[in-house]
PDB file of N, CA and C in Angstrom:
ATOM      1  N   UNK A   1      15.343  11.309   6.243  1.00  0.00           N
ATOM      2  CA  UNK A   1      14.393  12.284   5.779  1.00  0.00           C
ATOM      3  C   UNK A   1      15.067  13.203   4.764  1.00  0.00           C
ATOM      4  N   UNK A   2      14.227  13.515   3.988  1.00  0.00           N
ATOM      5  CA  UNK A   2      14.647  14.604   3.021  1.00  0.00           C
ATOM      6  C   UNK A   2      15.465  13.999   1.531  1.00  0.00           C
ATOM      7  N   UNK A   3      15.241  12.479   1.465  1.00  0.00           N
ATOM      8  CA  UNK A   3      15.594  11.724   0.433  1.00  0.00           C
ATOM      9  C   UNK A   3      14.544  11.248  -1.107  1.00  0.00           C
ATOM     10  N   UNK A   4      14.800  11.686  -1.641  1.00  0.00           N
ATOM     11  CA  UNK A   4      14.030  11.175  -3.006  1.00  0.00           C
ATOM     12  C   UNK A   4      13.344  10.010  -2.823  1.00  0.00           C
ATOM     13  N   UNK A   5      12.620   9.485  -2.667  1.00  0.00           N
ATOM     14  CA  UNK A   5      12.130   7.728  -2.997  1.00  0.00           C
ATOM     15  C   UNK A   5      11.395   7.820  -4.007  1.00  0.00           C
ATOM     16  N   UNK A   6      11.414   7.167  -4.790  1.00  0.00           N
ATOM     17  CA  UNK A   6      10.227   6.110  -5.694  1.00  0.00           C
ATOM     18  C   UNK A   6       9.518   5.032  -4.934  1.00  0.00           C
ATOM     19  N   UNK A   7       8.222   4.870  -5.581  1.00  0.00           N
ATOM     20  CA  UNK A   7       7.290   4.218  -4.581  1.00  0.00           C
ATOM     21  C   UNK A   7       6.352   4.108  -6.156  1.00  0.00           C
ATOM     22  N   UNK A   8       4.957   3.034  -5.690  1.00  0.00           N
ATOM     23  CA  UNK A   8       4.164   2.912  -6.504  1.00  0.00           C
ATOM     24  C   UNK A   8       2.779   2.899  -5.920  1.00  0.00           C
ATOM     25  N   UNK A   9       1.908   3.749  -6.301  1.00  0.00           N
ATOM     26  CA  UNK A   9       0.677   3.984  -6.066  1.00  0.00           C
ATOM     27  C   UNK A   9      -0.177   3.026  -5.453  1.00  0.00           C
ATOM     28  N   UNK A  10      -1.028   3.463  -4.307  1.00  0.00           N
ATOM     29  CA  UNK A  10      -1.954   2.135  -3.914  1.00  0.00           C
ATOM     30  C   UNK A  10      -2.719   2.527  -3.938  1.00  0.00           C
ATOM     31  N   UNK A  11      -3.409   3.735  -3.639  1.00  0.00           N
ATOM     32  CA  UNK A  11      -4.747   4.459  -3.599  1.00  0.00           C
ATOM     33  C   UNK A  11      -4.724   5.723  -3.444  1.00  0.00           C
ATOM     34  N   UNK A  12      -5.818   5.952  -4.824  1.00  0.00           N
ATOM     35  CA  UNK A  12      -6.097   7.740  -4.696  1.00  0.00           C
ATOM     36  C   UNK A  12      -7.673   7.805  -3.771  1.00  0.00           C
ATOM     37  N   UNK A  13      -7.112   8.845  -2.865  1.00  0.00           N
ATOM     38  CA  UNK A  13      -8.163   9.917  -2.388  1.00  0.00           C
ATOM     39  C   UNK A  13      -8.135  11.616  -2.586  1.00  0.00           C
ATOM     40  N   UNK A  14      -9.401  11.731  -2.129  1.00  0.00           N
ATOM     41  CA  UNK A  14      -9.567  13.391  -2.198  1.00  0.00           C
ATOM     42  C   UNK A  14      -9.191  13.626  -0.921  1.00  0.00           C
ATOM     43  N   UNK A  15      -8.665  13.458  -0.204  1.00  0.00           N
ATOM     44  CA  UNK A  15      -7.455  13.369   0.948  1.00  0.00           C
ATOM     45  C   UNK A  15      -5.580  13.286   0.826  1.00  0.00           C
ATOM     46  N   UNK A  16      -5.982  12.624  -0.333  1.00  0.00           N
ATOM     47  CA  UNK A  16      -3.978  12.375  -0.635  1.00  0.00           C
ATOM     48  C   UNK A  16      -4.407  10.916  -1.094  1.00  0.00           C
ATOM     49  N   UNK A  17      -2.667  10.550  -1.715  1.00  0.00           N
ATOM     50  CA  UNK A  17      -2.576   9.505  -2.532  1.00  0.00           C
ATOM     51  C   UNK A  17      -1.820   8.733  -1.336  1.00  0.00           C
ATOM     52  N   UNK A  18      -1.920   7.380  -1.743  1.00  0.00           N
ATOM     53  CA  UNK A  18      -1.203   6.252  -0.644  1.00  0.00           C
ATOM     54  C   UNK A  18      -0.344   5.642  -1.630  1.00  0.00           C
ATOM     55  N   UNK A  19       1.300   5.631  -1.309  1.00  0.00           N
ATOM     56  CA  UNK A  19       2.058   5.075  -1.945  1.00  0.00           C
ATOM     57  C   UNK A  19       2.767   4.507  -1.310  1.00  0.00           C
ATOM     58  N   UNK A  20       3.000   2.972  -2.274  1.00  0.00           N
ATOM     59  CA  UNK A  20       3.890   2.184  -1.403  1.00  0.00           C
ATOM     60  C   UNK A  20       5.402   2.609  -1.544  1.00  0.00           C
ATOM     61  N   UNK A  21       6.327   2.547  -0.704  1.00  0.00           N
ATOM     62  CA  UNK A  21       7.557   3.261  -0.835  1.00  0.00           C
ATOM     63  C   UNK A  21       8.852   1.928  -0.471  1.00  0.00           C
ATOM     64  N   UNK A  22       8.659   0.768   0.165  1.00  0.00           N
ATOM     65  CA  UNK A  22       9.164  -0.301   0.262  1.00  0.00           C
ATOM     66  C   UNK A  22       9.546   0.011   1.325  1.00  0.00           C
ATOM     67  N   UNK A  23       9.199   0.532   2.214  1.00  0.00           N
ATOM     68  CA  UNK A  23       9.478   0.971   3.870  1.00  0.00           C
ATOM     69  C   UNK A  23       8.466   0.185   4.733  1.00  0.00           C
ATOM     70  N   UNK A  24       8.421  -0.084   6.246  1.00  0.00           N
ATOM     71  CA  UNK A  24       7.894  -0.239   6.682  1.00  0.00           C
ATOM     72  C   UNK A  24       6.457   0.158   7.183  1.00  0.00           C
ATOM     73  N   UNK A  25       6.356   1.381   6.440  1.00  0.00           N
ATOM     74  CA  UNK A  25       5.052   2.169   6.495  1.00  0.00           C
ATOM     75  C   UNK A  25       4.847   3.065   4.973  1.00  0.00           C
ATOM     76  N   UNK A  26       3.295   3.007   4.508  1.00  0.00           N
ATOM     77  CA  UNK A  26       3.267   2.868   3.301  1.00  0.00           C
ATOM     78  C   UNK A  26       3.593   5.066   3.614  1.00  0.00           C
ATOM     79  N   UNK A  27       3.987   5.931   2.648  1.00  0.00           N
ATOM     80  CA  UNK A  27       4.035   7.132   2.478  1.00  0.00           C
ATOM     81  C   UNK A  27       2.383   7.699   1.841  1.00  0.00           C
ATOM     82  N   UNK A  28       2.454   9.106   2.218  1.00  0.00           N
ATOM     83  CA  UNK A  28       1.512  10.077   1.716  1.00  0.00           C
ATOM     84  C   UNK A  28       1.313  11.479   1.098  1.00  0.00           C
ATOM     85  N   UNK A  29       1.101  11.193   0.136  1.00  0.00           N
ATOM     86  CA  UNK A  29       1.184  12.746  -0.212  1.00  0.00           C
ATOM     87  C   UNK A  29       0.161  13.315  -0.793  1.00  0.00           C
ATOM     88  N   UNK A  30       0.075  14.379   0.313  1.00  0.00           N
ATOM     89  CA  UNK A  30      -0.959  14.715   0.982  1.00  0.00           C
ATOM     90  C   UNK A  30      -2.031  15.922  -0.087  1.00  0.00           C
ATOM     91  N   UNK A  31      -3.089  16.221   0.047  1.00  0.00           N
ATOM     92  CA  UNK A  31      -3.950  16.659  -1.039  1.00  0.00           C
ATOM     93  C   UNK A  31      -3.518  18.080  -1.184  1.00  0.00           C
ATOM     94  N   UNK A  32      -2.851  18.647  -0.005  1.00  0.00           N
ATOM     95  CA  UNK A  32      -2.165  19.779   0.165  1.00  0.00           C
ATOM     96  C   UNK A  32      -0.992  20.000  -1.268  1.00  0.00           C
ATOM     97  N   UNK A  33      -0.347  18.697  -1.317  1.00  0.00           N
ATOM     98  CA  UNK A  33       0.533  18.723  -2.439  1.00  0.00           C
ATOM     99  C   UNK A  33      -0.037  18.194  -4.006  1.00  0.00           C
ATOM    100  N   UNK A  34      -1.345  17.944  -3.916  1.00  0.00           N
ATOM    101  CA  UNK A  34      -1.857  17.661  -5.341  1.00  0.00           C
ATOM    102  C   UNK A  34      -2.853  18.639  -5.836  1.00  0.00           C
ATOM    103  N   UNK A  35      -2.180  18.708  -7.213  1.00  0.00           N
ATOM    104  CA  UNK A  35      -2.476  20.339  -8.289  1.00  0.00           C
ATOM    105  C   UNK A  35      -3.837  19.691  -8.974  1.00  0.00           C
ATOM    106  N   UNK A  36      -4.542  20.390  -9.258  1.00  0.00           N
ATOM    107  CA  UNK A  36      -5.749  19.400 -10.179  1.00  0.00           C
ATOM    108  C   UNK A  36      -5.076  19.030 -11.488  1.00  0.00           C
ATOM    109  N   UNK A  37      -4.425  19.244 -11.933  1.00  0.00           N
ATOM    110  CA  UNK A  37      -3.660  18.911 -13.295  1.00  0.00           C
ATOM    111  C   UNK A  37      -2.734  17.539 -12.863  1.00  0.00           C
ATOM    112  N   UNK A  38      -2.417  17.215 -11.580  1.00  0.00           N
ATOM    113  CA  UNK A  38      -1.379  15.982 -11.453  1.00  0.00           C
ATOM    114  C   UNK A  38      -2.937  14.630 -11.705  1.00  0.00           C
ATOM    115  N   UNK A  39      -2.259  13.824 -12.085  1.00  0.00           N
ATOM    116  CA  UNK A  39      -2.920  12.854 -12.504  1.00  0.00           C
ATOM    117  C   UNK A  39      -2.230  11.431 -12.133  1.00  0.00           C
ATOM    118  N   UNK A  40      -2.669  11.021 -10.337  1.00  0.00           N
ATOM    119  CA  UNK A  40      -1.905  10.135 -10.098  1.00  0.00           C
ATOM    120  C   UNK A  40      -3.091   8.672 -10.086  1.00  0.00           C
ATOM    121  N   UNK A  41      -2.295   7.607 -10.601  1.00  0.00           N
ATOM    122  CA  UNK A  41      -3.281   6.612 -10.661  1.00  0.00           C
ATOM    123  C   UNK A  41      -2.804   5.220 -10.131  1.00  0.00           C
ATOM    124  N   UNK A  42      -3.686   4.172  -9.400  1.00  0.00           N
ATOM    125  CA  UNK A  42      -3.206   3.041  -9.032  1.00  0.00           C
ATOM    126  C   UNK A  42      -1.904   2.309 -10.158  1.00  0.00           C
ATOM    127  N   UNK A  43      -1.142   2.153  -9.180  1.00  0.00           N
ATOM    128  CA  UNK A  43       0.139   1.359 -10.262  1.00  0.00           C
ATOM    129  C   UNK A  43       1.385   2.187 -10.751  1.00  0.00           C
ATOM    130  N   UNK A  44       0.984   3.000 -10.898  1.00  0.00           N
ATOM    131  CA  UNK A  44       1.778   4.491 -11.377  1.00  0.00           C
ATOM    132  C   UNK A  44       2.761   4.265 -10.315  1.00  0.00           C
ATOM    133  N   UNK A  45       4.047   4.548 -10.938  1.00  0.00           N
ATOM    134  CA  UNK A  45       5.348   4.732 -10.697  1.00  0.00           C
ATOM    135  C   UNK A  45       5.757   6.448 -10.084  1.00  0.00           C
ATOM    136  N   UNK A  46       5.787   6.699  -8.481  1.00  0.00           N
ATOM    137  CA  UNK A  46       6.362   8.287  -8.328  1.00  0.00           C
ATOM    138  C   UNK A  46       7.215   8.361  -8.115  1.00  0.00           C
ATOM    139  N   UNK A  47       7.906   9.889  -8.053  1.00  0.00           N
ATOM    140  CA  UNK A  47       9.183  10.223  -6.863  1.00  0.00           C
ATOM    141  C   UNK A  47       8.482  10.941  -6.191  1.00  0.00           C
ATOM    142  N   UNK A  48       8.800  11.113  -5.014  1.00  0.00           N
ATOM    143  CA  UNK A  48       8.634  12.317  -4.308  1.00  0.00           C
ATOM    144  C   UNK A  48       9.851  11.835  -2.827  1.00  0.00           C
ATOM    145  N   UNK A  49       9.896  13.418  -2.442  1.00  0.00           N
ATOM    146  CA  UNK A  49      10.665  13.375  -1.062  1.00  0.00           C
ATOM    147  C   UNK A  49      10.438  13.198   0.063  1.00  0.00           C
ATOM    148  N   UNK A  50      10.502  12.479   0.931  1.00  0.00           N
ATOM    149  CA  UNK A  50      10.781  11.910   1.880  1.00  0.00           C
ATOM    150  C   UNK A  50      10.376  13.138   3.045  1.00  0.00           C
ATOM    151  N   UNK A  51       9.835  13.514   3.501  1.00  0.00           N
ATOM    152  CA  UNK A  51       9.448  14.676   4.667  1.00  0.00           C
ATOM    153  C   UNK A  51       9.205  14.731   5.807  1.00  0.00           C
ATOM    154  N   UNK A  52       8.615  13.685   6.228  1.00  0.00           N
ATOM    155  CA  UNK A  52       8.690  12.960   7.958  1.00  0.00           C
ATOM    156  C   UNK A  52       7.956  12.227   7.882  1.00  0.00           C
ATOM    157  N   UNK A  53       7.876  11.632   9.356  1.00  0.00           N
ATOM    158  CA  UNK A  53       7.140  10.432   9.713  1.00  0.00           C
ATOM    159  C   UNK A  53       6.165  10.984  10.227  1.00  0.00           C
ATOM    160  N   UNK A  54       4.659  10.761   9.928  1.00  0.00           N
ATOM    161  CA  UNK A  54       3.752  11.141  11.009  1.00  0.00           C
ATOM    162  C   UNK A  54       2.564   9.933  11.695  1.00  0.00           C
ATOM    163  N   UNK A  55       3.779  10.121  12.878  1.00  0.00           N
ATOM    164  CA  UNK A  55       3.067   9.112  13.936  1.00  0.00           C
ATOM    165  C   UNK A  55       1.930   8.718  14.435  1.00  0.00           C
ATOM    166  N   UNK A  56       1.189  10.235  13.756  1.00  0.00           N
ATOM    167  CA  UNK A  56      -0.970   9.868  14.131  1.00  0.00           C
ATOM    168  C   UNK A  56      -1.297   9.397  12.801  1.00  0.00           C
ATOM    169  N   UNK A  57      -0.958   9.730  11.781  1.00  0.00           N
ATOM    170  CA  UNK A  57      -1.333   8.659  10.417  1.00  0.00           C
ATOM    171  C   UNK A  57      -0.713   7.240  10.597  1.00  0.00           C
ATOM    172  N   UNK A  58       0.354   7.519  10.871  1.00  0.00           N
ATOM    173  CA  UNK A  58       1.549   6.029  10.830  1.00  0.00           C
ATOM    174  C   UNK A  58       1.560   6.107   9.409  1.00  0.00           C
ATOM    175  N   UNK A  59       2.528   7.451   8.923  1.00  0.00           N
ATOM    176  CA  UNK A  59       2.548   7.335   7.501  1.00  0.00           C
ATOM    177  C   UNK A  59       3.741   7.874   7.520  1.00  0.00           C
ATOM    178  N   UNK A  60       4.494   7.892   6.230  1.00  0.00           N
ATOM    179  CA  UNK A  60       5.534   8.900   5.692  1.00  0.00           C
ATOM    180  C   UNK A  60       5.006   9.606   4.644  1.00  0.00           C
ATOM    181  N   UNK A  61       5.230  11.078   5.366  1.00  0.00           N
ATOM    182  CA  UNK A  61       5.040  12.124   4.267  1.00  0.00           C
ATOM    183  C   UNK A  61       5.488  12.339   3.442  1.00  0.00           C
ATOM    184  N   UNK A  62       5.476  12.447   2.429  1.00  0.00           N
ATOM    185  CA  UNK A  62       5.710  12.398   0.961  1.00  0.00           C
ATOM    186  C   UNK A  62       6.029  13.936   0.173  1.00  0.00           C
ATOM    187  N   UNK A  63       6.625  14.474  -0.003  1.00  0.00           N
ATOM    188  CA  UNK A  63       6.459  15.550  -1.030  1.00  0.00           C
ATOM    189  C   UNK A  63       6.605  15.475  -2.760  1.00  0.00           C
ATOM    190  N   UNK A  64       6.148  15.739  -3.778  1.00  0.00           N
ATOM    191  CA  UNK A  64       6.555  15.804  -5.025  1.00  0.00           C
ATOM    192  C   UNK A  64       7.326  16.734  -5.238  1.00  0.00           C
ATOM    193  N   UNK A  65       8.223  16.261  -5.772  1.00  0.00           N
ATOM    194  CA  UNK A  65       9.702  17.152  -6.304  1.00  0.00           C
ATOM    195  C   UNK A  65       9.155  18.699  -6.821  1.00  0.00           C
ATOM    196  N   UNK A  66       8.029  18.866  -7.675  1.00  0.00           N
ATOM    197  CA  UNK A  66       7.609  20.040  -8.168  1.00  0.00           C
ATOM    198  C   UNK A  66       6.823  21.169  -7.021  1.00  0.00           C
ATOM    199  N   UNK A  67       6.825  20.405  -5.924  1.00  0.00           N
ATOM    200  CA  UNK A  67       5.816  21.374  -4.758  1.00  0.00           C
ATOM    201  C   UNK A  67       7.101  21.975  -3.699  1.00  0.00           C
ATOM    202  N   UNK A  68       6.881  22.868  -3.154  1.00  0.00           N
ATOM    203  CA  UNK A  68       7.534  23.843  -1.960  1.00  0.00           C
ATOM    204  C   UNK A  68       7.101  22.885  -0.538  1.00  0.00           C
ATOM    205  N   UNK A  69       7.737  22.790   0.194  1.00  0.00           N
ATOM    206  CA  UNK A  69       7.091  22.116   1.552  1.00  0.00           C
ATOM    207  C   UNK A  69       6.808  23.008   2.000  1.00  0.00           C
ATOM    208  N   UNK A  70       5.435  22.736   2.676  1.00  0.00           N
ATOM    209  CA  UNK A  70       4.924  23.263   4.205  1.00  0.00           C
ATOM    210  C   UNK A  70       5.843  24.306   5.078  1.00  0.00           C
ATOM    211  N   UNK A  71       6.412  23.967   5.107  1.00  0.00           N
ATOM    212  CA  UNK A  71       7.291  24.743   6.149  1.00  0.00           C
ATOM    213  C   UNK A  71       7.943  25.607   5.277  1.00  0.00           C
ATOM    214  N   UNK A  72       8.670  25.460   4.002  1.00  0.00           N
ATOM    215  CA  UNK A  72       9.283  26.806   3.485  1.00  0.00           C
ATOM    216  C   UNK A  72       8.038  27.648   2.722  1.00  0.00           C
ATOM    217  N   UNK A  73       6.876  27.145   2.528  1.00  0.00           N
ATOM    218  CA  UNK A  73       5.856  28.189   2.119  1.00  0.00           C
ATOM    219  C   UNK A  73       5.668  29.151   3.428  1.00  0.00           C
ATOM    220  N   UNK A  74       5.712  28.322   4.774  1.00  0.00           N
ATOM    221  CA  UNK A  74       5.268  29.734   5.679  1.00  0.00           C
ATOM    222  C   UNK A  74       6.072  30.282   6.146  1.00  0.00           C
ATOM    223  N   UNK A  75       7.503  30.000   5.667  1.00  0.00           N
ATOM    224  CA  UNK A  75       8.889  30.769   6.058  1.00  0.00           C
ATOM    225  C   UNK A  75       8.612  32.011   5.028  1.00  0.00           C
ATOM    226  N   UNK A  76       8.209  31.668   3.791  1.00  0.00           N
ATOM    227  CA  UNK A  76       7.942  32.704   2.438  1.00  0.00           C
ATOM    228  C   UNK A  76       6.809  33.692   3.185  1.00  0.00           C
ATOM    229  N   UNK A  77       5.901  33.072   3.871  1.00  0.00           N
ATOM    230  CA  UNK A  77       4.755  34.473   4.466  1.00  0.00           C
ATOM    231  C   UNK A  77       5.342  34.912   5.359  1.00  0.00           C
ATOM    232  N   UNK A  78       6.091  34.978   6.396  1.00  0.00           N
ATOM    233  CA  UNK A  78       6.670  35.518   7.512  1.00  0.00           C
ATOM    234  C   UNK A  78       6.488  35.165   8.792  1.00  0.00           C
ATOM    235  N   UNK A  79       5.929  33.502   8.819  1.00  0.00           N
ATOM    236  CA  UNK A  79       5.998  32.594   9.928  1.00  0.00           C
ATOM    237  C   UNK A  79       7.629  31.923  10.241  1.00  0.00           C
ATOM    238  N   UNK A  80       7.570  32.374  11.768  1.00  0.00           N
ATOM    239  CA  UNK A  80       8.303  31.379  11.841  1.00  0.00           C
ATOM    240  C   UNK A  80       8.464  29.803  11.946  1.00  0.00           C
ATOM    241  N   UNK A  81       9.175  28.810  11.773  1.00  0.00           N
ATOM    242  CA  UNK A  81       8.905  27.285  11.726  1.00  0.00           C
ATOM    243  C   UNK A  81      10.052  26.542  11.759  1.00  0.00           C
TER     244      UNK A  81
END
């Protein structure tokens, strides 16, 4: 976890994008991390980081290099996590 991958696009939703990552389970990154200006499309080549496994999707979470994760945005409001 917490490693760069490249992966290539399998499907956009208004939920998150599905990318294949050459792992045993395809990755996601999630709508939480998409800006209306990113413009991701079937075939398209990403990076993003590696963030966990989540076992009720059966996915790997995905982050894009340009977004803050989840967890250090609510460390920034004054949650703990």
């Amino acid at each position: 976890m917490g490693s760069l991958v490249v992966g290539r696009v399998v499907a956009v939703f208004n939920w998150g994008v599905i990318v294949d990552i050459g792992l045993s389970k395809v990755g996601l990154i999630d709508a939480l991390y998409v800006d209306d200006e990113d413009k991701y499309e079937p075939g398209a080549e990403v990076a993003a980081y590696l963030e966990s496994l989540d076992s009720m999707k059966d996915k790997y979470i995905l982050r894009p290099p340009h977004q803050t994760s989840l967890a250090e945005r609510l460390r920034n409001k004054g949650y703990d996590v």
